[in-house]
C-alpha atoms as a PDB file:
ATOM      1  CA  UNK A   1       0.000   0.000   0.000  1.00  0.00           C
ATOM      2  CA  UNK A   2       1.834   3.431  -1.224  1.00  0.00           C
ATOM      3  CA  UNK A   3       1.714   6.414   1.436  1.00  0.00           C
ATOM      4  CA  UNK A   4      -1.144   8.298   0.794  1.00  0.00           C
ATOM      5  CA  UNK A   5      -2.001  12.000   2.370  1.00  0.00           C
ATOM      6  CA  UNK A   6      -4.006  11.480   4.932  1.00  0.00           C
ATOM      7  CA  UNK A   7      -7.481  13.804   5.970  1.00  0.00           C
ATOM      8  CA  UNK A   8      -9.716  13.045   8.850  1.00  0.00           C
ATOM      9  CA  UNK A   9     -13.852  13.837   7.646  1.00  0.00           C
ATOM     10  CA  UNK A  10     -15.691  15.329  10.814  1.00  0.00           C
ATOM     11  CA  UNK A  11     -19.415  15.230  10.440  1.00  0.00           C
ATOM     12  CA  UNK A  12     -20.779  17.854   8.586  1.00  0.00           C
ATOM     13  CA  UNK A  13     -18.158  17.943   6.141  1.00  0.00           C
ATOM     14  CA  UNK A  14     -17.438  16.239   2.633  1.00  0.00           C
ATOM     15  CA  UNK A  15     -14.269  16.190   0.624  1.00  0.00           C
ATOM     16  CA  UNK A  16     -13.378  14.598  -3.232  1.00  0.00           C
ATOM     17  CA  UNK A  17     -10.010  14.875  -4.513  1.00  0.00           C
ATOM     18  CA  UNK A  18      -8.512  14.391  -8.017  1.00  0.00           C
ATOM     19  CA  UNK A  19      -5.012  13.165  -6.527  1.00  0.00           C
ATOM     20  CA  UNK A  20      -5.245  10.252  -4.572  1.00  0.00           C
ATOM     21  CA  UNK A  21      -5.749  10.903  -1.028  1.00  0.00           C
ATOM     22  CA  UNK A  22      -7.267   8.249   2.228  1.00  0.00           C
ATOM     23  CA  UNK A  23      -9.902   9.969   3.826  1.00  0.00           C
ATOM     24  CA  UNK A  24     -11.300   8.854   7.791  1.00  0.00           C
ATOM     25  CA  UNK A  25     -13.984   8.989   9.609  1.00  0.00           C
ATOM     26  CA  UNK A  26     -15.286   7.852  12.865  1.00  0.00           C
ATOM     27  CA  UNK A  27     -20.099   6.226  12.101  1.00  0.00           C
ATOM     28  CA  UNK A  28     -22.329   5.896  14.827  1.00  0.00           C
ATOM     29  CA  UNK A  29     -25.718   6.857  13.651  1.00  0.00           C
ATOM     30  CA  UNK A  30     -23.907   9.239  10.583  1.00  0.00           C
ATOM     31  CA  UNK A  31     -23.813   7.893   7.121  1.00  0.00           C
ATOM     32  CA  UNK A  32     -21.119   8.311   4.921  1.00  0.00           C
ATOM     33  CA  UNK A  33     -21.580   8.045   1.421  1.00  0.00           C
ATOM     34  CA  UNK A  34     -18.839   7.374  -0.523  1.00  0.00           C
ATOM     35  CA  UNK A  35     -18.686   8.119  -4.130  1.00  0.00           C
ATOM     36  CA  UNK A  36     -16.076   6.838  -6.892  1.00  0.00           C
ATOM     37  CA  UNK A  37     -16.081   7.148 -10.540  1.00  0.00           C
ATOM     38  CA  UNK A  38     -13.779   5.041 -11.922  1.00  0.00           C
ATOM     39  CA  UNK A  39     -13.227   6.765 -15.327  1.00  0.00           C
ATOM     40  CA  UNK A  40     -11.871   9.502 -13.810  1.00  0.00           C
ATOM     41  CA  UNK A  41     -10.416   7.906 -10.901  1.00  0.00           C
ATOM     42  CA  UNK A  42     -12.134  10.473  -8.819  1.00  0.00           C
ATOM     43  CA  UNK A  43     -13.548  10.229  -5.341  1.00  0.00           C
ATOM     44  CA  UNK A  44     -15.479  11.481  -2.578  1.00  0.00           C
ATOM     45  CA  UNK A  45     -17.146  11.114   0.656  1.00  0.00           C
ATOM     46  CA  UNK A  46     -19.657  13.008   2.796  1.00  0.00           C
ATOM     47  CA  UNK A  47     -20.570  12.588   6.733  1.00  0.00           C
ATOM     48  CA  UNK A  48     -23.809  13.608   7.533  1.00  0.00           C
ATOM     49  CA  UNK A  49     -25.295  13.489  10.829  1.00  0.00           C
ATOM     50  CA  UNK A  50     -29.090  13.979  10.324  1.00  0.00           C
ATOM     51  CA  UNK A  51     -31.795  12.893   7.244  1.00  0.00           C
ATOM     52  CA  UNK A  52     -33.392  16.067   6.215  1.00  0.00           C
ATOM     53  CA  UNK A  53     -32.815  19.906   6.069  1.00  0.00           C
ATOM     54  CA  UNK A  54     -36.242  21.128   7.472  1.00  0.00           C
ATOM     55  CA  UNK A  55     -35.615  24.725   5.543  1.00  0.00           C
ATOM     56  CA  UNK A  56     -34.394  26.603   8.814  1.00  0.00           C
ATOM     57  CA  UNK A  57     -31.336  27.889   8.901  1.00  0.00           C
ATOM     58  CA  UNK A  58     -28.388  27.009   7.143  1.00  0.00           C
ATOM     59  CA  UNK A  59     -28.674  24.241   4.691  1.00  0.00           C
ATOM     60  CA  UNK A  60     -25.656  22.288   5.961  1.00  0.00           C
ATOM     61  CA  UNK A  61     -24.024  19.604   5.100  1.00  0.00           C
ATOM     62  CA  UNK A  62     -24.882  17.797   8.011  1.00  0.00           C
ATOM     63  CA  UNK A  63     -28.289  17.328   6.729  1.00  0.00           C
ATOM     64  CA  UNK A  64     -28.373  13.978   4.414  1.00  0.00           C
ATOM     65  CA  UNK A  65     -30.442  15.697   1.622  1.00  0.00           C
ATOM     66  CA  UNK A  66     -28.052  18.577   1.366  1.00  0.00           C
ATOM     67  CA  UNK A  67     -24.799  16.565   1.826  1.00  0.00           C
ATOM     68  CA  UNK A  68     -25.685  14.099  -0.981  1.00  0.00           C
ATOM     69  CA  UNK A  69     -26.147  16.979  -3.414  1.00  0.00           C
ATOM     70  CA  UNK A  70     -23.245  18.865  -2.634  1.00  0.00           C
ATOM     71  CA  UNK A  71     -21.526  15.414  -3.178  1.00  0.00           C
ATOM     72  CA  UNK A  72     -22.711  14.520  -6.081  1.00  0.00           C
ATOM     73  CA  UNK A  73     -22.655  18.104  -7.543  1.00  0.00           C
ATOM     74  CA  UNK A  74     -18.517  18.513  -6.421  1.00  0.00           C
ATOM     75  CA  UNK A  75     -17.793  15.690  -7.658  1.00  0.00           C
ATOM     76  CA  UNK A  76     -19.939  16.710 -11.464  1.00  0.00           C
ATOM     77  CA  UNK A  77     -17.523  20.346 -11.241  1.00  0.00           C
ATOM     78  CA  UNK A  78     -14.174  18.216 -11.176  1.00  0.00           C
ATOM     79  CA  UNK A  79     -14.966  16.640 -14.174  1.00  0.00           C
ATOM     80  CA  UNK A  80     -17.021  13.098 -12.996  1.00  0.00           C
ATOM     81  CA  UNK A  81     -20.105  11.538 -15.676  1.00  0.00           C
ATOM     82  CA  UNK A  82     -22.863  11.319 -13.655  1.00  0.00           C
ATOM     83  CA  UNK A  83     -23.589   7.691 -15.404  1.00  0.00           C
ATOM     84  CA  UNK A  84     -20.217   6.843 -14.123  1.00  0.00           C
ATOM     85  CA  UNK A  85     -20.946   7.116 -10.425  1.00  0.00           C
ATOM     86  CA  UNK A  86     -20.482   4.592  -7.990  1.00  0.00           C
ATOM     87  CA  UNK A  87     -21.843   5.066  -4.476  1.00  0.00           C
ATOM     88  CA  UNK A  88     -21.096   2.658  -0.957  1.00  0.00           C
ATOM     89  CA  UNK A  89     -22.797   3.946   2.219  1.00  0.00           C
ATOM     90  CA  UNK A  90     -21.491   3.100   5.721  1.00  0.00           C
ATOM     91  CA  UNK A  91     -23.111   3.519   9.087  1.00  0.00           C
ATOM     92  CA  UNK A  92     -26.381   4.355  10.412  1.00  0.00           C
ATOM     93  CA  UNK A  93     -26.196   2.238  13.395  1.00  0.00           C
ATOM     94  CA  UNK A  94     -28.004   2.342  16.574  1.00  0.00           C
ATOM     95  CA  UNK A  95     -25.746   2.875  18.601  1.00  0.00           C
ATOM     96  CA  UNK A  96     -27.768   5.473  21.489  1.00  0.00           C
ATOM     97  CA  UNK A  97     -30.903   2.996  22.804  1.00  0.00           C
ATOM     98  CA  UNK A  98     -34.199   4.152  22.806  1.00  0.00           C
ATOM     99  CA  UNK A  99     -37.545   3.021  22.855  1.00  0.00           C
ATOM    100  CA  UNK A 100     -38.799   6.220  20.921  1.00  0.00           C
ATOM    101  CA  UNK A 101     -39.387   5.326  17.229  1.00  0.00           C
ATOM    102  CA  UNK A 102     -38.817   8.454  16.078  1.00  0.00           C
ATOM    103  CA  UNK A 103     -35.404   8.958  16.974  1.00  0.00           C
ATOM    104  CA  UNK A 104     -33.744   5.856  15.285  1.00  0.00           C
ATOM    105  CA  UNK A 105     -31.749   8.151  13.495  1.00  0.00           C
ATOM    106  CA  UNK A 106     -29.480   5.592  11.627  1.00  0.00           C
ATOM    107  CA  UNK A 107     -32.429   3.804  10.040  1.00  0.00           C
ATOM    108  CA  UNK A 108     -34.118   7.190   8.653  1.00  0.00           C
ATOM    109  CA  UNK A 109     -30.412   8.076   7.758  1.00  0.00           C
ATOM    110  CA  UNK A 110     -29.703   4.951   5.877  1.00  0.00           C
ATOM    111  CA  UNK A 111     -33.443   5.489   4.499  1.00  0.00           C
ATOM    112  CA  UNK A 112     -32.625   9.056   2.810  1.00  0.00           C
ATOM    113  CA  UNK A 113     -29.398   7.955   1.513  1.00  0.00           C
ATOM    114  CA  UNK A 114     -30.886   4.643  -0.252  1.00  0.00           C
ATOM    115  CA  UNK A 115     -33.578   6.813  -1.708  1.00  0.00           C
ATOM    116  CA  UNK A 116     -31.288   9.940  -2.730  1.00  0.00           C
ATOM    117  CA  UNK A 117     -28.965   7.776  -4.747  1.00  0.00           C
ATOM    118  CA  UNK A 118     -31.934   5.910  -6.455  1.00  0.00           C
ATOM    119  CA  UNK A 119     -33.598   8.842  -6.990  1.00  0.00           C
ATOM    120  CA  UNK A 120     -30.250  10.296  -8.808  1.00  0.00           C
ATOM    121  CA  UNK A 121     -29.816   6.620 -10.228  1.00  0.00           C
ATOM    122  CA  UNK A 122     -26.051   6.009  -8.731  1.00  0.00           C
ATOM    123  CA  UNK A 123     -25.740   2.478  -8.362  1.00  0.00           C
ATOM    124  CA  UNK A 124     -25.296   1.804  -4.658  1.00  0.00           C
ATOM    125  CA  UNK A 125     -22.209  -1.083  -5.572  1.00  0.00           C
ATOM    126  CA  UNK A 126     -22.013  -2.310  -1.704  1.00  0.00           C
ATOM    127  CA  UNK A 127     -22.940  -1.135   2.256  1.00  0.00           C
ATOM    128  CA  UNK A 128     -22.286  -1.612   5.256  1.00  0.00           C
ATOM    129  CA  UNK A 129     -25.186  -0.085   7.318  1.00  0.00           C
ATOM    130  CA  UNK A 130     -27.264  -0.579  10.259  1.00  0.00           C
ATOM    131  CA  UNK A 131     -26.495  -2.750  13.625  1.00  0.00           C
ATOM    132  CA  UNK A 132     -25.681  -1.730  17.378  1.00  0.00           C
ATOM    133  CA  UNK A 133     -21.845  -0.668  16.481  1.00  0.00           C
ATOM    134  CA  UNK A 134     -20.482   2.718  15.274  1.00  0.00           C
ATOM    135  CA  UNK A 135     -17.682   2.130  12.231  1.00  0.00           C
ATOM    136  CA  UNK A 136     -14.025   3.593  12.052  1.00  0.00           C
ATOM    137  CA  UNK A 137     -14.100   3.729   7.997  1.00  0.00           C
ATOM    138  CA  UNK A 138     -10.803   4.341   5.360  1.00  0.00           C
ATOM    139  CA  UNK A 139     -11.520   5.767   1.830  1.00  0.00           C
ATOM    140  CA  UNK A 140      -9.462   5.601  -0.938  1.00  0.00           C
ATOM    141  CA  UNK A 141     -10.218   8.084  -3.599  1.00  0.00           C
ATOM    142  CA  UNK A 142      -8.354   7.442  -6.412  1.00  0.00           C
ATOM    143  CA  UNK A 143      -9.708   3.250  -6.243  1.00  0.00           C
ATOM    144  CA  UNK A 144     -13.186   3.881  -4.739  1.00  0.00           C
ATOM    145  CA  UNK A 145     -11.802   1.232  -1.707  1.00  0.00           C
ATOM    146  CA  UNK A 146     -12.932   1.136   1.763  1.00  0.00           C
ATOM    147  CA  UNK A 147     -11.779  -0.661   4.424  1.00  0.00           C
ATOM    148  CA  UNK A 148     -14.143  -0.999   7.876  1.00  0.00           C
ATOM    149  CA  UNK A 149     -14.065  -1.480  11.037  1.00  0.00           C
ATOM    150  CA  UNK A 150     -16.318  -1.725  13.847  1.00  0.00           C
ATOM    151  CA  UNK A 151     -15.996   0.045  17.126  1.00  0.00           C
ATOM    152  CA  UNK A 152     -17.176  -1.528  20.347  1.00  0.00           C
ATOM    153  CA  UNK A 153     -19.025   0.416  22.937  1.00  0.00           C
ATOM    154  CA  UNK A 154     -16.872   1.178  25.895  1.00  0.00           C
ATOM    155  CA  UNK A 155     -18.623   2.606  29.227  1.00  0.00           C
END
């Protein structure tokens, strides 16, 4: 594996890069959709926190609906084919119990993302989503590869 540069995604934030670069990020209930088009050899990744933008405030990136269009349209401005897209989506776990429908975040967050990239027809290509664990993920950008892995609770 060659030394790559290195940039930690916080949530809220999405990055795509023309030279190759590892991007990592730390799931719990977030999603990260990663995006790849292997024409170009162009990648990038979002981290967003919650499903929908209600229309208050800021329309940030830490709303799925925004964060998959700013993806997708970043990615478009660096020179990408829509047709060529390739998405993977990671996390959306449960990882805060409740009892309260309403706040299993993950599942509405895995839910917006699945519909998003159907919607846009990007082929989702593979996923790792759901569960009781929060995922450490790596990105590659310039190979669309990601490696995964889970992280325990600790009290």
């Amino acid at each position: 594996m060659e030394n790559l540069p290195v940039h930690f995604l916080y949530p809220a934030e999405l990055y795509v890069s023309r030279v190759p670069f590892q991007i990592n990020t730390i799931l719990g209930s977030c999603i990260a959709v990663c995006l790849f088009d292997p024409v170009t050899r162009i990648g990038g990744i979002n981290h967003f926190m919650l499903p929908l933008w209600n229309g208050q405030g800021l329309a940030s990136p830490k709303y799925g609906n925004i964060a998959i269009e700013k993806l997708i349209d970043k990615m478009l401005s660096l020179g990408c084919q829509k047709n060529n897209l390739k998405a993977k989506i990671f996390g959306g776990g449960e990882v805060i119990e409740t009892q309260i429908v309403k706040f299993n975040i993950g599942a509405r967050n895995i839910e917006i993302a699945r519909q998003i990239l159907e919607e846009k027809k990007i082929p989702i290509i593979s996923s790792s989503v759901g569960g009781k664990l929060g995922r450490k993920i790596e990105f590659l950008t310039a190979t669309g590869e990601v490696r995964q892995k889970y992280v325990q609770k600790t009290i």
